[in-house]
PDB file of N, CA and C in Angstrom:
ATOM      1  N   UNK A   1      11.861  -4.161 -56.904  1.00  0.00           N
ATOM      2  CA  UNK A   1      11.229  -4.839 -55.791  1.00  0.00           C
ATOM      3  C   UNK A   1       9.734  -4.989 -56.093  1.00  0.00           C
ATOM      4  N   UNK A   2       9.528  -6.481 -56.151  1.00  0.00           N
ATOM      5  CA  UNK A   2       7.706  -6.035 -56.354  1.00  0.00           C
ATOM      6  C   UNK A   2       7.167  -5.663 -55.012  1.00  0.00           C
ATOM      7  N   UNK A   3       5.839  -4.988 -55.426  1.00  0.00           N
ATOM      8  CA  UNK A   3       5.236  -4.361 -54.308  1.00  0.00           C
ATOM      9  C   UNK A   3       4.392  -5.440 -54.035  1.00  0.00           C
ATOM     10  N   UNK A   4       3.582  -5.998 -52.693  1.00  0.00           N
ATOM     11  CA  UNK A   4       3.228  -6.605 -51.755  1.00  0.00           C
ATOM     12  C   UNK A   4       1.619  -5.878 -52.079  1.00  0.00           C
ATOM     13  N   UNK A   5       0.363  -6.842 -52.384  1.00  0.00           N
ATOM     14  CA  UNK A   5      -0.843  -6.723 -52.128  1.00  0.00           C
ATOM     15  C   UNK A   5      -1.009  -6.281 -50.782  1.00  0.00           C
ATOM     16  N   UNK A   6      -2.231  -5.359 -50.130  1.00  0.00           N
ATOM     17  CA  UNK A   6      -2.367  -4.863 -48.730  1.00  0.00           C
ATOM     18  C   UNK A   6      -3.695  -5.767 -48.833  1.00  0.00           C
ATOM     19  N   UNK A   7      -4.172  -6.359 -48.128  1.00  0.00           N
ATOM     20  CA  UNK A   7      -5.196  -6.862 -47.366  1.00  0.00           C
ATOM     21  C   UNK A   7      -5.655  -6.504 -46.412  1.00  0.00           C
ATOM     22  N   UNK A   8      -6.181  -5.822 -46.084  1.00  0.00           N
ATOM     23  CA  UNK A   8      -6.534  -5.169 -44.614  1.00  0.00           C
ATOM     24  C   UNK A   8      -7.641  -5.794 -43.889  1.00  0.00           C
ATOM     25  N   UNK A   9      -8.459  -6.739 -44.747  1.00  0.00           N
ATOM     26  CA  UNK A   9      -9.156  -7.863 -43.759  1.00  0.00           C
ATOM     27  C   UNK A   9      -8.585  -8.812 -43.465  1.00  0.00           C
ATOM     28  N   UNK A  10      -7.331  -9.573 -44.060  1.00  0.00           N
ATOM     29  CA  UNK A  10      -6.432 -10.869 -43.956  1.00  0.00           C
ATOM     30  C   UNK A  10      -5.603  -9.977 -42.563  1.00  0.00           C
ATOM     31  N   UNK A  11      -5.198  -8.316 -42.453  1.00  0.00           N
ATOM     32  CA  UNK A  11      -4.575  -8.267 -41.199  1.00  0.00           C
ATOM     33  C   UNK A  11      -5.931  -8.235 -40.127  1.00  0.00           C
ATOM     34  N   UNK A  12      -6.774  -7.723 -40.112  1.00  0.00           N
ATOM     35  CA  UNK A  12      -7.807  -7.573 -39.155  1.00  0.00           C
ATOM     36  C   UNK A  12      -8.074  -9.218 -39.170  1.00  0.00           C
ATOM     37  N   UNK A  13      -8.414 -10.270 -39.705  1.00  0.00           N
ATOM     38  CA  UNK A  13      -8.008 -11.742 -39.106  1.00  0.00           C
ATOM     39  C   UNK A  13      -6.827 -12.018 -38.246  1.00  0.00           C
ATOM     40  N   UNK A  14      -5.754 -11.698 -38.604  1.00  0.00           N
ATOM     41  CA  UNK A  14      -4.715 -12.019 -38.415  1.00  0.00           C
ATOM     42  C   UNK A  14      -4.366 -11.269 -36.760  1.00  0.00           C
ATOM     43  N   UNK A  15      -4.906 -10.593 -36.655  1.00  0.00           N
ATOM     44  CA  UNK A  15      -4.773  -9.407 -35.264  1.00  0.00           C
ATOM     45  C   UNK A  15      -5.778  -9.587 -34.201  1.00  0.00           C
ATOM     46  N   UNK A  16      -7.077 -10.502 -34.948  1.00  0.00           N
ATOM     47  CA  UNK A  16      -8.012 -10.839 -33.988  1.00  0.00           C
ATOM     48  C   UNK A  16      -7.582 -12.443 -33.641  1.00  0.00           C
ATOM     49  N   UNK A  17      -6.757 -13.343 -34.027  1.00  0.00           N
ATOM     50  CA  UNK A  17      -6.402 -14.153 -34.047  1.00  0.00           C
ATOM     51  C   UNK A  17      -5.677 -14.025 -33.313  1.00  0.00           C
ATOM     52  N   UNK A  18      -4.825 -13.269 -33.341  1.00  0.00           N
ATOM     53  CA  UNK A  18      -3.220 -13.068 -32.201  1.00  0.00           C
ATOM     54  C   UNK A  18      -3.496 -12.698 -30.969  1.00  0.00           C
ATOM     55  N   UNK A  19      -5.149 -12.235 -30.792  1.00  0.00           N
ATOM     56  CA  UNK A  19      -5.380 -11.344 -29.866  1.00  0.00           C
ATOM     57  C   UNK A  19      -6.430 -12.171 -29.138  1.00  0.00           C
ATOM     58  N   UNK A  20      -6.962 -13.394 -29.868  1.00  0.00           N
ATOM     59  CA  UNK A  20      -7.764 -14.286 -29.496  1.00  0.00           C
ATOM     60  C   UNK A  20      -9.356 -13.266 -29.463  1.00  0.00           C
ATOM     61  N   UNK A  21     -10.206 -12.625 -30.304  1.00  0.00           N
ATOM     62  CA  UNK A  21     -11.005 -12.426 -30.099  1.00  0.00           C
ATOM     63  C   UNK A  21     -11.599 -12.030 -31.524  1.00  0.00           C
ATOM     64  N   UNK A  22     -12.743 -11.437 -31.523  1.00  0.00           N
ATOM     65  CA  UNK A  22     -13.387 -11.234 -33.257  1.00  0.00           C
ATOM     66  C   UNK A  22     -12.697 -10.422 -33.705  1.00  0.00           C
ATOM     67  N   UNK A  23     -12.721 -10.543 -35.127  1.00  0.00           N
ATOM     68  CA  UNK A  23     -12.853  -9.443 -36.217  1.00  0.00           C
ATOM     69  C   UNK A  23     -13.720  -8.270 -36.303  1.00  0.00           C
ATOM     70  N   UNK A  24     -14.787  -8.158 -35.656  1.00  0.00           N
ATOM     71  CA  UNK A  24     -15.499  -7.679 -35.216  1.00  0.00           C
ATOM     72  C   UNK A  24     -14.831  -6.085 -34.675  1.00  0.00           C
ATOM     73  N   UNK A  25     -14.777  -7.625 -33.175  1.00  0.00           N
ATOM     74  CA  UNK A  25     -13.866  -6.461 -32.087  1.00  0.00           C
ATOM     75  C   UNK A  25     -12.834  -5.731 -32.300  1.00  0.00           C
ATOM     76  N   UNK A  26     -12.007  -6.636 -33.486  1.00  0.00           N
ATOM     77  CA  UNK A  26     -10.697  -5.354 -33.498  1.00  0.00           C
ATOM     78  C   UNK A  26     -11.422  -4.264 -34.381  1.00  0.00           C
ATOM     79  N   UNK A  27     -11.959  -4.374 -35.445  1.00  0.00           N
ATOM     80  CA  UNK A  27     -12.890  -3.481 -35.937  1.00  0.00           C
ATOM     81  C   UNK A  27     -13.573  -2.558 -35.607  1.00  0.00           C
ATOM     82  N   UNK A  28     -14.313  -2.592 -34.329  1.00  0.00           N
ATOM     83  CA  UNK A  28     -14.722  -1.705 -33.374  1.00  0.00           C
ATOM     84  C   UNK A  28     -13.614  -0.903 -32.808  1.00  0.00           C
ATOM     85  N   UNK A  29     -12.463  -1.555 -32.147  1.00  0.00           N
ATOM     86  CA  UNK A  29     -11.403  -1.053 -31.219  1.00  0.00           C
ATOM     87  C   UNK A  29     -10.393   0.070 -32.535  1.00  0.00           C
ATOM     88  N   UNK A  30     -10.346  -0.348 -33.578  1.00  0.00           N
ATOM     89  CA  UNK A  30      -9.843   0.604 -34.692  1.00  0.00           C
ATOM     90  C   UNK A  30     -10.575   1.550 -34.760  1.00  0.00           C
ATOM     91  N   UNK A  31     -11.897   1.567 -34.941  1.00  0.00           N
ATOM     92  CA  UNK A  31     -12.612   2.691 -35.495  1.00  0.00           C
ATOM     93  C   UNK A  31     -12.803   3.622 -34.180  1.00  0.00           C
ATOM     94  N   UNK A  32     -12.831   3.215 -32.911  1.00  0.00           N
ATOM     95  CA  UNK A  32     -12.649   3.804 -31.568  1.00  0.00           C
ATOM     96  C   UNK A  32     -11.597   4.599 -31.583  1.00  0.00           C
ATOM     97  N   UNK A  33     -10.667   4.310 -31.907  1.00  0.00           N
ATOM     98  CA  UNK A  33      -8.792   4.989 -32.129  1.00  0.00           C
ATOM     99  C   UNK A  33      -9.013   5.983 -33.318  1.00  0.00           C
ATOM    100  N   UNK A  34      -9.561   5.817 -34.406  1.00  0.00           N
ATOM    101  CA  UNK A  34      -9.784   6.482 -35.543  1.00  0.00           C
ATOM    102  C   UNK A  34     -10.422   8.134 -35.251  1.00  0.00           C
ATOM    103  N   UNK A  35     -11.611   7.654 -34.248  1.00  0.00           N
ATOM    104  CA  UNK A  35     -12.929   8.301 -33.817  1.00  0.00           C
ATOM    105  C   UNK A  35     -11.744   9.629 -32.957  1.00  0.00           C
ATOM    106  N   UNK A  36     -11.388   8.596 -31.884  1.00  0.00           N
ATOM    107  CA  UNK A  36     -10.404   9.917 -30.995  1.00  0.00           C
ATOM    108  C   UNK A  36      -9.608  10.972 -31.345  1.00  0.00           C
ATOM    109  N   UNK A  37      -8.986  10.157 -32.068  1.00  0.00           N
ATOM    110  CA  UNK A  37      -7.611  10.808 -33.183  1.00  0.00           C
ATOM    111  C   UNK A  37      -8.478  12.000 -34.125  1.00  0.00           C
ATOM    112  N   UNK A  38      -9.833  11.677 -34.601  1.00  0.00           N
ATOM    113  CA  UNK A  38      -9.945  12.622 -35.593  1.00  0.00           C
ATOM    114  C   UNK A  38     -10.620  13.927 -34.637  1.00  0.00           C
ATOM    115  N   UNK A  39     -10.599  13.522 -33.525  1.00  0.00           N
ATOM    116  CA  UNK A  39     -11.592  15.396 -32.697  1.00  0.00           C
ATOM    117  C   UNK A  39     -10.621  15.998 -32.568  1.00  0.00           C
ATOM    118  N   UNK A  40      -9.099  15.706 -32.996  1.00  0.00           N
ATOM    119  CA  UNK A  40      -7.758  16.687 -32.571  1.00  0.00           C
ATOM    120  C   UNK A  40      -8.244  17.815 -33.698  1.00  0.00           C
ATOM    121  N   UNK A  41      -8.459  18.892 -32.947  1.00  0.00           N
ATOM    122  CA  UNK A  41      -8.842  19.883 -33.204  1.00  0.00           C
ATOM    123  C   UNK A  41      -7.635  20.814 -34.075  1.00  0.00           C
ATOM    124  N   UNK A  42      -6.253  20.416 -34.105  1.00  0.00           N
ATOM    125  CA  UNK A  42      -5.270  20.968 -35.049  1.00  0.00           C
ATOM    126  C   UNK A  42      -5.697  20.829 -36.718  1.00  0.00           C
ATOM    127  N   UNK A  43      -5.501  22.356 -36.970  1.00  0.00           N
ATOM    128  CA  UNK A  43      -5.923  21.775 -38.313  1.00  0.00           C
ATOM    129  C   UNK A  43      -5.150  21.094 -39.361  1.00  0.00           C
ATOM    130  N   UNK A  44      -3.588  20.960 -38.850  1.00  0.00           N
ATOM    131  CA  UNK A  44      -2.876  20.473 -39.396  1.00  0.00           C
ATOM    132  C   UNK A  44      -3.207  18.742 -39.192  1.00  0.00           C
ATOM    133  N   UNK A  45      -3.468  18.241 -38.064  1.00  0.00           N
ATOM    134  CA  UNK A  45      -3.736  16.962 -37.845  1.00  0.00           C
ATOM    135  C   UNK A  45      -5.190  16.680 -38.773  1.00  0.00           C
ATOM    136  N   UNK A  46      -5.952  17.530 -38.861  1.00  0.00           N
ATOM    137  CA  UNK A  46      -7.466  17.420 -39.626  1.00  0.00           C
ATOM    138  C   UNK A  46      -7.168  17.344 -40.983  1.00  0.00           C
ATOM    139  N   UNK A  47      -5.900  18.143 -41.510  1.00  0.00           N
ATOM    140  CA  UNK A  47      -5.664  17.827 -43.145  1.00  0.00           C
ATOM    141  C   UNK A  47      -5.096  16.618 -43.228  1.00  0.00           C
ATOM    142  N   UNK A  48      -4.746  16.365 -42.283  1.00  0.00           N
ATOM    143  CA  UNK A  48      -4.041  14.495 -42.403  1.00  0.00           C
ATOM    144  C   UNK A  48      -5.078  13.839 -42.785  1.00  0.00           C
ATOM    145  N   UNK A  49      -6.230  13.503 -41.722  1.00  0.00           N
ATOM    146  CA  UNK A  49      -7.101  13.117 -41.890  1.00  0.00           C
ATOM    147  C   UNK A  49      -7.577  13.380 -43.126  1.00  0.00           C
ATOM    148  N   UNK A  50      -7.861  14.812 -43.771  1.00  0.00           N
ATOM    149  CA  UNK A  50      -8.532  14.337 -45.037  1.00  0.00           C
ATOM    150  C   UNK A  50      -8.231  13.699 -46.228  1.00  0.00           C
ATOM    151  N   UNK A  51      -6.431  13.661 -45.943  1.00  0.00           N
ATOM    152  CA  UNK A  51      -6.131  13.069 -47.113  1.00  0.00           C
ATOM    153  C   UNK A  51      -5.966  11.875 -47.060  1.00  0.00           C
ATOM    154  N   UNK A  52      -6.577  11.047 -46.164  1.00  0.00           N
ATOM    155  CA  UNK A  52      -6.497   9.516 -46.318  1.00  0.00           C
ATOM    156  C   UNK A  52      -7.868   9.263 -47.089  1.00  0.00           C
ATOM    157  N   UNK A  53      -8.002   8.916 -48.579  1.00  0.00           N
ATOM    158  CA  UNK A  53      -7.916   7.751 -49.248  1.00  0.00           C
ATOM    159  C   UNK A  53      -9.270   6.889 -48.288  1.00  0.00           C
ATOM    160  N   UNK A  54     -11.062   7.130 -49.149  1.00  0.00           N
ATOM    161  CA  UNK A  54     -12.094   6.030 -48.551  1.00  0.00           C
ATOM    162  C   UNK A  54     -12.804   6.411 -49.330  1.00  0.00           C
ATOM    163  N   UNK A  55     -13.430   5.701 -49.723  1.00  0.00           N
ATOM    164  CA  UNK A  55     -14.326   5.313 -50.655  1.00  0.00           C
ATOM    165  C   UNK A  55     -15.915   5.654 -50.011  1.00  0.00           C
ATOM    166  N   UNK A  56     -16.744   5.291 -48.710  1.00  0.00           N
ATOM    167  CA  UNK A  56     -17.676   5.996 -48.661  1.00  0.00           C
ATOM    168  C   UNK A  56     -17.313   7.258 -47.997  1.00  0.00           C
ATOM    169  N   UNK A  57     -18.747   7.483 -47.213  1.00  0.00           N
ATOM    170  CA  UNK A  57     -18.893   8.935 -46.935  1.00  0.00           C
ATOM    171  C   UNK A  57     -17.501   8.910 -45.127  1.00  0.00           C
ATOM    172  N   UNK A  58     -17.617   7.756 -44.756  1.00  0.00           N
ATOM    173  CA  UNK A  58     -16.873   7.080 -43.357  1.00  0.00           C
ATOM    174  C   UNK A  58     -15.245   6.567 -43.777  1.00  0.00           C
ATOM    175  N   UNK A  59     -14.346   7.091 -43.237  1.00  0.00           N
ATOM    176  CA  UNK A  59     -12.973   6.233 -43.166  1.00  0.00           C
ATOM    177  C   UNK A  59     -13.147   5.336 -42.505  1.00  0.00           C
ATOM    178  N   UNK A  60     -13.388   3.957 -42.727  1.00  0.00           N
ATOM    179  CA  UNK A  60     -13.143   2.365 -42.476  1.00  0.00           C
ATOM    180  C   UNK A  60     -11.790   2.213 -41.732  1.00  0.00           C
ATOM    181  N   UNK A  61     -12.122   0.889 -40.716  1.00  0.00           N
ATOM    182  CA  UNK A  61     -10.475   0.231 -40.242  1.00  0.00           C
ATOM    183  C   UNK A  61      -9.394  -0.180 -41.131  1.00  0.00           C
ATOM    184  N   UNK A  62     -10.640  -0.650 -42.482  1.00  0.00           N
ATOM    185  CA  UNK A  62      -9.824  -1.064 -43.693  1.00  0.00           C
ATOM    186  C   UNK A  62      -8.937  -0.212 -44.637  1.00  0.00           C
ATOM    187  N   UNK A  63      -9.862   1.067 -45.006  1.00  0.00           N
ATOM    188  CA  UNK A  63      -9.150   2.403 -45.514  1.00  0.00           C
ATOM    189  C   UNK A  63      -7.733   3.083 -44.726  1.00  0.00           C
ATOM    190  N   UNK A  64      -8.126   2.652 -43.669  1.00  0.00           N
ATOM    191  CA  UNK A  64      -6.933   3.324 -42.185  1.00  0.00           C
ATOM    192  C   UNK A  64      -6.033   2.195 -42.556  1.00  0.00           C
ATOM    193  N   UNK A  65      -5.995   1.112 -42.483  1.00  0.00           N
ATOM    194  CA  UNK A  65      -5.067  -0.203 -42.150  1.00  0.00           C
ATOM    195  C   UNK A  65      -4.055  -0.247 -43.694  1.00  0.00           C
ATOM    196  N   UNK A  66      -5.072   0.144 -44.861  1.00  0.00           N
ATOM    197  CA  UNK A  66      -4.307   0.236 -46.199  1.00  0.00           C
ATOM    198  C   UNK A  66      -3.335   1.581 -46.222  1.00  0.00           C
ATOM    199  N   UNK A  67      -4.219   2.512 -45.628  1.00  0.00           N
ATOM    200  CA  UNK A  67      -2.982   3.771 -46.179  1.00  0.00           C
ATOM    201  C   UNK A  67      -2.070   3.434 -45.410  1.00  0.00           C
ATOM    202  N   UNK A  68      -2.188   3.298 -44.245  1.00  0.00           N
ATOM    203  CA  UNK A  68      -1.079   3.442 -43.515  1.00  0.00           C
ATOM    204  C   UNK A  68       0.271   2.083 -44.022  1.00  0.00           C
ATOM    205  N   UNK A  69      -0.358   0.767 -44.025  1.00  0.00           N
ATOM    206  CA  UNK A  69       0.726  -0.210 -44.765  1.00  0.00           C
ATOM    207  C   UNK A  69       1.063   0.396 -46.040  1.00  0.00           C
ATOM    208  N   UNK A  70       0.720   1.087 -47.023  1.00  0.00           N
ATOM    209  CA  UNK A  70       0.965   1.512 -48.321  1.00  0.00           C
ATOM    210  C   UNK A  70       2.049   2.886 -47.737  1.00  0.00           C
ATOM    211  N   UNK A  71       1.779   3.571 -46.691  1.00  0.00           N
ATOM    212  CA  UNK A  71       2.860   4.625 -46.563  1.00  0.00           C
ATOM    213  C   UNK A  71       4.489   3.891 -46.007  1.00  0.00           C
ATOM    214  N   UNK A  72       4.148   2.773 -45.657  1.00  0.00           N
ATOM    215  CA  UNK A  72       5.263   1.823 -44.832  1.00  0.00           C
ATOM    216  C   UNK A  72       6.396   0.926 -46.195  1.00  0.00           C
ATOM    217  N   UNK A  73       5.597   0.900 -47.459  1.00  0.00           N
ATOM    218  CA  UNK A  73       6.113   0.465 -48.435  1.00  0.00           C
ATOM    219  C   UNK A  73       7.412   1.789 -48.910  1.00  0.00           C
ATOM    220  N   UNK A  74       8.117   0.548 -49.558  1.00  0.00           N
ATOM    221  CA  UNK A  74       9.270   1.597 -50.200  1.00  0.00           C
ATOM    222  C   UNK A  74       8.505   2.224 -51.498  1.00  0.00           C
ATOM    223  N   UNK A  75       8.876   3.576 -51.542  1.00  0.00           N
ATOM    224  CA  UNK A  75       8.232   4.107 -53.146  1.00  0.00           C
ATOM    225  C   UNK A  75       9.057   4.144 -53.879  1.00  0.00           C
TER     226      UNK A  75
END
């Protein structure tokens, strides 16, 4: 099966489009969800978090939007 390129700005278009509003905004509204999710004080939920996969010092909507479509792929 070939594997499928992830784009995670072609979905953040694609979601602000469906949703009728910016890229921006869903961008904001991700990193809002990101923000909540990571004060769960379990440390089992906090090692989740660290093992997602970002490149700066910040997990991005984009870093979030790739792991998670890349965990949804068949391995």
């Amino acid at each position: 099966m070939e594997r499928k390129h992830i784009d995670a700005d072609a979905a953040l278009r694609e979601v602000a489009r469906k949703n009728h509003i910016t890229v921006e905004e869903v961008r904001k509204e991700i990193w809002l969800a990101i923000i909540a999710a990571m004060c769960d004080p379990d440390p089992a939920i906090q090692r989740v978090w660290r093992e997602i996969p970002h490149a700066g010092d910040l997990l991005t909507p984009e870093d979030f939007i790739t792991y998670i479509a890349k965990q949804c792929l068949p391995q």
